[in-house]
C-alpha atoms as a PDB file:
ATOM      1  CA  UNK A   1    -161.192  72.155-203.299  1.00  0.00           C
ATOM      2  CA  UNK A   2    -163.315  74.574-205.647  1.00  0.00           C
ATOM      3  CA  UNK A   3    -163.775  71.570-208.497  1.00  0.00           C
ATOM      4  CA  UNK A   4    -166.011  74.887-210.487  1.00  0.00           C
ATOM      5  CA  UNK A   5    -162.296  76.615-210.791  1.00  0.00           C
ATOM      6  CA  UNK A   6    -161.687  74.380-213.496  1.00  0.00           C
ATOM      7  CA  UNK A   7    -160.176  75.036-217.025  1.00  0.00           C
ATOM      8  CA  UNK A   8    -158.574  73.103-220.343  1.00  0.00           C
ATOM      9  CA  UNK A   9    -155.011  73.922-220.041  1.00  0.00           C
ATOM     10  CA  UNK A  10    -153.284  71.976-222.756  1.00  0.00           C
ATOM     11  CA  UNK A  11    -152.941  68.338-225.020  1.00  0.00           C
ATOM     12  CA  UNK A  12    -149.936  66.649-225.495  1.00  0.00           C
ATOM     13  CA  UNK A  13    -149.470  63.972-228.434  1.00  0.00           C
ATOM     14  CA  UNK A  14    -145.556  63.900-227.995  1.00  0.00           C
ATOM     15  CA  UNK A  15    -143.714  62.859-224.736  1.00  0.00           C
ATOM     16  CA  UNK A  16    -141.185  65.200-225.691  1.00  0.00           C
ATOM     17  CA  UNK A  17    -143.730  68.096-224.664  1.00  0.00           C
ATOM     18  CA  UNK A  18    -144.551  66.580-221.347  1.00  0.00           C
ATOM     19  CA  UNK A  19    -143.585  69.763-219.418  1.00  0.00           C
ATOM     20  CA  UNK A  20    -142.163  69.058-215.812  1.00  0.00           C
ATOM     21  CA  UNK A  21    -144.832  68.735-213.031  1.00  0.00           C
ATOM     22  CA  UNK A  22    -145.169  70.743-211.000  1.00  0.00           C
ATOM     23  CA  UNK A  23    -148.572  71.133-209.036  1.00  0.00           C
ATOM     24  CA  UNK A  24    -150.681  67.718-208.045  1.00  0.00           C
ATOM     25  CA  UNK A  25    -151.341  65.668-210.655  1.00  0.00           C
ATOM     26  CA  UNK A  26    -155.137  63.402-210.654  1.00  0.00           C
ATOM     27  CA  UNK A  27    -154.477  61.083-213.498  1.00  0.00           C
ATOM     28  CA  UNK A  28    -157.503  59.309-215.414  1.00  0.00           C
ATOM     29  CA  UNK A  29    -156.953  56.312-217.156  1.00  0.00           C
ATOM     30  CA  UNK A  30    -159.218  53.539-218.502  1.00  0.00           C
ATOM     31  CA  UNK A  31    -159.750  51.818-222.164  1.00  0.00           C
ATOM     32  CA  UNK A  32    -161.540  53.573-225.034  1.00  0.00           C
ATOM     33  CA  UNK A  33    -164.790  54.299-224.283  1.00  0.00           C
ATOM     34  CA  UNK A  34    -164.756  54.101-220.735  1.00  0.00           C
ATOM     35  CA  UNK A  35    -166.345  57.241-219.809  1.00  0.00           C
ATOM     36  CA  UNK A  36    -163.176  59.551-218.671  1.00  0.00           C
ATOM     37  CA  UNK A  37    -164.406  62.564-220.208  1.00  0.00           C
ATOM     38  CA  UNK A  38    -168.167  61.939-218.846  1.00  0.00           C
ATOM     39  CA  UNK A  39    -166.468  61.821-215.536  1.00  0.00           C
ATOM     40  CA  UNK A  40    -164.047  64.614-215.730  1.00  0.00           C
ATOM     41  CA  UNK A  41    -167.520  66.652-216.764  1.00  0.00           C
ATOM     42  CA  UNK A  42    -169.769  65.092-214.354  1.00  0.00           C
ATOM     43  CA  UNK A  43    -166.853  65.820-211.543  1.00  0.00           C
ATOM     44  CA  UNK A  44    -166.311  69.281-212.258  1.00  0.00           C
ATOM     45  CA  UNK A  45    -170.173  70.523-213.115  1.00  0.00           C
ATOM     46  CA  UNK A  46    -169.660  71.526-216.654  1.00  0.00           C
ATOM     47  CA  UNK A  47    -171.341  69.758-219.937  1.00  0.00           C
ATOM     48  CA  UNK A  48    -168.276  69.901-222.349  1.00  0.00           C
ATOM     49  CA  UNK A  49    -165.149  70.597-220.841  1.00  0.00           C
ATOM     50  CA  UNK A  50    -163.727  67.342-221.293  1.00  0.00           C
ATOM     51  CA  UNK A  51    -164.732  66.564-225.142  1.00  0.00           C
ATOM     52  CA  UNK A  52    -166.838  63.466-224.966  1.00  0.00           C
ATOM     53  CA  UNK A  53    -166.906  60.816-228.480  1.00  0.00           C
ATOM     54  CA  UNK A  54    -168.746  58.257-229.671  1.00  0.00           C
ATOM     55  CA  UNK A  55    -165.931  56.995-231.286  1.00  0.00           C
ATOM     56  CA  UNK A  56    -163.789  54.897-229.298  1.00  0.00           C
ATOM     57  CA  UNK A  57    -159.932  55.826-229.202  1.00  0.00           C
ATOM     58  CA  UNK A  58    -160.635  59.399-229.860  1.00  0.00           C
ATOM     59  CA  UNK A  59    -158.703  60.975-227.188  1.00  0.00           C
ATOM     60  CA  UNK A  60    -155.087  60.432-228.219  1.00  0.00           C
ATOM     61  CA  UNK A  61    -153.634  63.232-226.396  1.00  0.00           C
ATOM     62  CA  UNK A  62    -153.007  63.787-222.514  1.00  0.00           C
ATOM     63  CA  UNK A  63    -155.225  66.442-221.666  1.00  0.00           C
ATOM     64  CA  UNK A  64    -154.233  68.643-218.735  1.00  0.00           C
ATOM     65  CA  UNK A  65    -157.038  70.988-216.976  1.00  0.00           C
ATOM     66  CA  UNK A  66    -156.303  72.924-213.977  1.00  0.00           C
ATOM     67  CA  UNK A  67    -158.652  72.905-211.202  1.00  0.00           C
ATOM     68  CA  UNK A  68    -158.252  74.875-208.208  1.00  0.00           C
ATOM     69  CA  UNK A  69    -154.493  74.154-207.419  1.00  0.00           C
ATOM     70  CA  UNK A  70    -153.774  70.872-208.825  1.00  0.00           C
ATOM     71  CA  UNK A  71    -154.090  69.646-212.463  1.00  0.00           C
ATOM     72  CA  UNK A  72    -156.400  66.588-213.485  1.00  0.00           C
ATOM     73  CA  UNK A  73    -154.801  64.509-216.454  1.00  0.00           C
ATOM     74  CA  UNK A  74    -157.333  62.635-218.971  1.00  0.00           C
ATOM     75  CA  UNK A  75    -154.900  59.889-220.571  1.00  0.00           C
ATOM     76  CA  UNK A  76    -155.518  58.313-223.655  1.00  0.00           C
ATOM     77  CA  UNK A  77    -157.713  54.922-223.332  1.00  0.00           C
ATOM     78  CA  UNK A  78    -155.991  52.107-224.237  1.00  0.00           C
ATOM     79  CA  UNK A  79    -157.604  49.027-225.978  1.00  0.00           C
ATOM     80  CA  UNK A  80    -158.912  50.131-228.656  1.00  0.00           C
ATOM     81  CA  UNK A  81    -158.525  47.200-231.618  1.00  0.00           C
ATOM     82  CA  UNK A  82    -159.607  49.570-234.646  1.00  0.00           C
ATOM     83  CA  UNK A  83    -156.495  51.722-233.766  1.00  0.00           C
ATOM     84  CA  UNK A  84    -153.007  51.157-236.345  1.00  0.00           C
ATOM     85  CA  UNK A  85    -150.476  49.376-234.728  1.00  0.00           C
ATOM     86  CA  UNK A  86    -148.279  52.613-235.190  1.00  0.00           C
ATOM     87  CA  UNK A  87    -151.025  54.377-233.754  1.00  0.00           C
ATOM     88  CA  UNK A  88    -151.364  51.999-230.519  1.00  0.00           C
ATOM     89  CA  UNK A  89    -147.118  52.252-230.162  1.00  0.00           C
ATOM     90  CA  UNK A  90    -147.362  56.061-229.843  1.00  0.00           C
ATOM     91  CA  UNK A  91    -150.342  55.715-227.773  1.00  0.00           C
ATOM     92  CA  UNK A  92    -147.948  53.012-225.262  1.00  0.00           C
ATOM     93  CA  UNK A  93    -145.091  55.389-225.307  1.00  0.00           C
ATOM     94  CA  UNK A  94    -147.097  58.124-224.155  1.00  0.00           C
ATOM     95  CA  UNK A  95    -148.104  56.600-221.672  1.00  0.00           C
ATOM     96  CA  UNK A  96    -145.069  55.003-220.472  1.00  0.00           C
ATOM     97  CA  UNK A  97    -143.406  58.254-220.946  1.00  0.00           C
ATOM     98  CA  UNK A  98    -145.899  60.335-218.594  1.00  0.00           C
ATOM     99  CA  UNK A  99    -145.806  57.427-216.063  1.00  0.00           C
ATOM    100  CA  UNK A 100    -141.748  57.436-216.016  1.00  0.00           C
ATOM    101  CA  UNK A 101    -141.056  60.828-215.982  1.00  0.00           C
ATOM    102  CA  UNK A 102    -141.130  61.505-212.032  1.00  0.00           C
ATOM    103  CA  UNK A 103    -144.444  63.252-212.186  1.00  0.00           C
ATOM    104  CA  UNK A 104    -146.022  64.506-208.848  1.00  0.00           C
ATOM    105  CA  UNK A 105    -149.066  62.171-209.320  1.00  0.00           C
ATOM    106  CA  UNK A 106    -150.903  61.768-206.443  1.00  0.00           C
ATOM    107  CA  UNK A 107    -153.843  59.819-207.289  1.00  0.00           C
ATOM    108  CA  UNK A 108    -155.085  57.180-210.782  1.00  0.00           C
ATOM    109  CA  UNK A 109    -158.568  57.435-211.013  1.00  0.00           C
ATOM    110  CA  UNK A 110    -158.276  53.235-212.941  1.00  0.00           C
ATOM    111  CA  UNK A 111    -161.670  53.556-214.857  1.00  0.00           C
ATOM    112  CA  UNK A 112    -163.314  50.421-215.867  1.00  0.00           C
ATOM    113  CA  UNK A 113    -166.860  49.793-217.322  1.00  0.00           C
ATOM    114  CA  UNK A 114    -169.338  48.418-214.974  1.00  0.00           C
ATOM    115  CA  UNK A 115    -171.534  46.313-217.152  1.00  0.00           C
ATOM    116  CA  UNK A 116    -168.737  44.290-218.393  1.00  0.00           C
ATOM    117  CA  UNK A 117    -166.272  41.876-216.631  1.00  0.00           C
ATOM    118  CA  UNK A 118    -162.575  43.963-216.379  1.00  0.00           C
ATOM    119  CA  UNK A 119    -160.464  43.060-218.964  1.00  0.00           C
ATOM    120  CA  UNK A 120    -157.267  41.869-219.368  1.00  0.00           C
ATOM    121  CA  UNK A 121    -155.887  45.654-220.484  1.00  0.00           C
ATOM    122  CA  UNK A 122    -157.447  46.730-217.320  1.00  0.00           C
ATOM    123  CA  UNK A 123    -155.989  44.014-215.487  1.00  0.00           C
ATOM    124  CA  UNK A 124    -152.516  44.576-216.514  1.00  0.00           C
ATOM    125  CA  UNK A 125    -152.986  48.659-215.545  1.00  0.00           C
ATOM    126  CA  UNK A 126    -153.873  48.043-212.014  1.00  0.00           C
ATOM    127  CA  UNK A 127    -151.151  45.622-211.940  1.00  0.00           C
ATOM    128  CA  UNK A 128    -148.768  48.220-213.479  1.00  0.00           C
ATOM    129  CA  UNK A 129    -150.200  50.971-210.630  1.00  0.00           C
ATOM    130  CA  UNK A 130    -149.934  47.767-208.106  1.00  0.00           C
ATOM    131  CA  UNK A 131    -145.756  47.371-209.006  1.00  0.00           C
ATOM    132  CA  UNK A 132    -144.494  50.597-209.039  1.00  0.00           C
ATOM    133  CA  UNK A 133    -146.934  51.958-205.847  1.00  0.00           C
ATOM    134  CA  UNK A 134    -149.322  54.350-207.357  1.00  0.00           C
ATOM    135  CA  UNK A 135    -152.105  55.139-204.835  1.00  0.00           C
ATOM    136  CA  UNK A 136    -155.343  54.735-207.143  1.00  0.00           C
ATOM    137  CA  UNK A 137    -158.878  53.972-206.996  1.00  0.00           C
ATOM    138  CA  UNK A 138    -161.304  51.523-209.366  1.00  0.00           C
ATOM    139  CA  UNK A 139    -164.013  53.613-210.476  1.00  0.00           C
ATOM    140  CA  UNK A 140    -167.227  51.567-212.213  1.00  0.00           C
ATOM    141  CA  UNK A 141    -168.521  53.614-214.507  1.00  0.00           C
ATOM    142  CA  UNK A 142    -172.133  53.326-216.250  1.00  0.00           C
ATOM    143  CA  UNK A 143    -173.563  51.888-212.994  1.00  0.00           C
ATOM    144  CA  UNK A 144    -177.361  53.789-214.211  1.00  0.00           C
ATOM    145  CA  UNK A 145    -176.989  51.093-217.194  1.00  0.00           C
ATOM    146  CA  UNK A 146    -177.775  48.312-215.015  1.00  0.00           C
ATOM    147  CA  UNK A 147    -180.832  47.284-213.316  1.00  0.00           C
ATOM    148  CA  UNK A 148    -181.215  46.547-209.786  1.00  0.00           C
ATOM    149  CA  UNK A 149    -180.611  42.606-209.595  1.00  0.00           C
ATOM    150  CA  UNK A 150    -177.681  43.306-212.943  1.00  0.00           C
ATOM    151  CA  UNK A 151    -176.230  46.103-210.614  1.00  0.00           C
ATOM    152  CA  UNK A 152    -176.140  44.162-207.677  1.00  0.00           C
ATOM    153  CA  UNK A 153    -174.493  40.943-209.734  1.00  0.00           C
ATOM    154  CA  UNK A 154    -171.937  42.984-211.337  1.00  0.00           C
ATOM    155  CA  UNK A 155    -170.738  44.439-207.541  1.00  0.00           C
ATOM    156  CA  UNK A 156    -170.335  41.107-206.196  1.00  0.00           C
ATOM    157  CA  UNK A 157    -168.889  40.412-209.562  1.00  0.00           C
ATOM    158  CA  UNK A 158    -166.469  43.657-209.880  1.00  0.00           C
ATOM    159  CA  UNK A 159    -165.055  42.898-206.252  1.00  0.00           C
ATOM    160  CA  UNK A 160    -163.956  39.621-207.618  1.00  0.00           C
ATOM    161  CA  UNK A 161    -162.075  40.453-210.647  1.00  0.00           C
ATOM    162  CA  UNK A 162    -160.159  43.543-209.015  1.00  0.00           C
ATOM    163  CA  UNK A 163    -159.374  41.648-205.849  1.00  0.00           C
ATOM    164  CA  UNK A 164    -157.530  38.919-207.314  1.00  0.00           C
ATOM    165  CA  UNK A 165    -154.543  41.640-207.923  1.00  0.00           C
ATOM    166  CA  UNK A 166    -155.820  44.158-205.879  1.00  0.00           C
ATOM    167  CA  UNK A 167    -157.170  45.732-202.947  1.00  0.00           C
ATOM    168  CA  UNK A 168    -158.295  49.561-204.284  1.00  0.00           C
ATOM    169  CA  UNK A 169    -161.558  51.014-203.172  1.00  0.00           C
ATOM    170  CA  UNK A 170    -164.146  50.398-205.766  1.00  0.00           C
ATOM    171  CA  UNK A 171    -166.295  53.095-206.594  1.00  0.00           C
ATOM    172  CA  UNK A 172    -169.237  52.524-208.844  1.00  0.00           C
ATOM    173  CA  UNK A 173    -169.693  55.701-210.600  1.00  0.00           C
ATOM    174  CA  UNK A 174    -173.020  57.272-212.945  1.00  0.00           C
ATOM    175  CA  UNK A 175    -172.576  60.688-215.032  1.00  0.00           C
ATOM    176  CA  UNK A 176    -175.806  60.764-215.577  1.00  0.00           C
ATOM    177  CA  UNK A 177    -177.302  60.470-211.962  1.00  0.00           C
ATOM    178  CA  UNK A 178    -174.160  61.379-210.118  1.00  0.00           C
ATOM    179  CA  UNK A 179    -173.541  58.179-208.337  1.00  0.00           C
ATOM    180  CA  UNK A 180    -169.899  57.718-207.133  1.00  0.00           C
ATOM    181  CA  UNK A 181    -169.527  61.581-207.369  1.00  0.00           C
ATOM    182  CA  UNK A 182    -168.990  62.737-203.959  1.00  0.00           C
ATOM    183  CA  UNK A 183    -166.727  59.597-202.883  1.00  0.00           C
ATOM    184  CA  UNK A 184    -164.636  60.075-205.804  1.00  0.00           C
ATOM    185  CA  UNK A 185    -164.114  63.897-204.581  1.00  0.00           C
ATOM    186  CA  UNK A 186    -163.305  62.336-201.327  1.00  0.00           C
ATOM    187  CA  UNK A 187    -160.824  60.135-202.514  1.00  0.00           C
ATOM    188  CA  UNK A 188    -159.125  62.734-204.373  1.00  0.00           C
ATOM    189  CA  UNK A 189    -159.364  65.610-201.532  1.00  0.00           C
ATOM    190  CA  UNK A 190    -157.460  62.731-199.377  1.00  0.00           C
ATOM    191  CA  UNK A 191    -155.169  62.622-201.610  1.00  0.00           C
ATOM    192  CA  UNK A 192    -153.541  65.771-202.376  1.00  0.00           C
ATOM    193  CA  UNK A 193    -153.468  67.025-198.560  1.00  0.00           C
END
């Protein structure tokens, strides 16, 4: 797969503009402020393709981006708890919306944040992908953040906390030194043959 034959196709706020799938779908989901965007960069070798925030709960879209000959899907992070109720109902519906709508996904990247133990929103997602037989991966993201003996902890830790509902491979996963990168690729090369 050519991952540097990548482009922003489109964002989606509505499920009524879902369009049908049609190619491979690579779906990224995590909370707000997880890193998707980071990743989606770090994965395809460009600084700003995804648009990375500061502000948590700032992608509210689903973002579609073709690369090569499937699509990767940045959905919106869920969690957020500075978000409007109304807000966090669209977000759901989305969500439930792109998840229901027999799309040709072939692989959930499940982000969740290294440093810090899953939560119960991330929980309930891999339990959600568990159910209804998505194939998916656990990626730890911000793995540089942590220091040798915090890295190693949180590992032991991670394996843990995911494997009490499920048995995904965990990747950890750095956009900054590119940890995680090529086994990711892996993972979703295996995926789409």
């Amino acid at each position: 797969m050519n991952y540097n034959n990548a482009q922003f196709e489109t964002a989606y706020g509505v499920s009524s503009q879902l369009p049908e799938s049609v190619d491979c779908e690579i779906a990224f989901a995590g909370r707000s402020n997880v890193g998707k965007s980071s990743l989606i960069n770090k994965l395809l070798n460009r600084k700003k393709l995804a648009r990375i925030s500061s502000v948590p709960g700032k992608t509210i879209t689903i973002n579609f981006y073709k690369v090569d000959k499937i699509k990767f899907v940045d959905l919106p992070g869920y969690g957020y708890a500075k978000v409007s109720f109304k807000e966090k109902e669209r977000w759901s519906e989305l969500m439930e919306s792109y998840f229901n709508s027999s799309r040709k996904i072939s692989l959930v990247v499940q982000l969740v944040d290294m440093r810090h133990p899953v939560t119960k929103d991330d929980l309930e997602m891999i339990e959600f992908l568990n159910h209804y037989n998505y194939k998916f991966v656990v990626v730890a993201t911000k793995s540089d953040k942590l220091n040798k003996t915090e890295y190693k902890t949180r590992k032991e830790e991670l394996e843990k906390e995911i494997r009490c509902v499920s048995d995904a491979q965990i990747i950890p996963f750095s956009s900054v030194n590119g940890e995680g990168v090529e086994e990711l690729k892996k993972a979703i090369e295996e995926s789409v043959v």
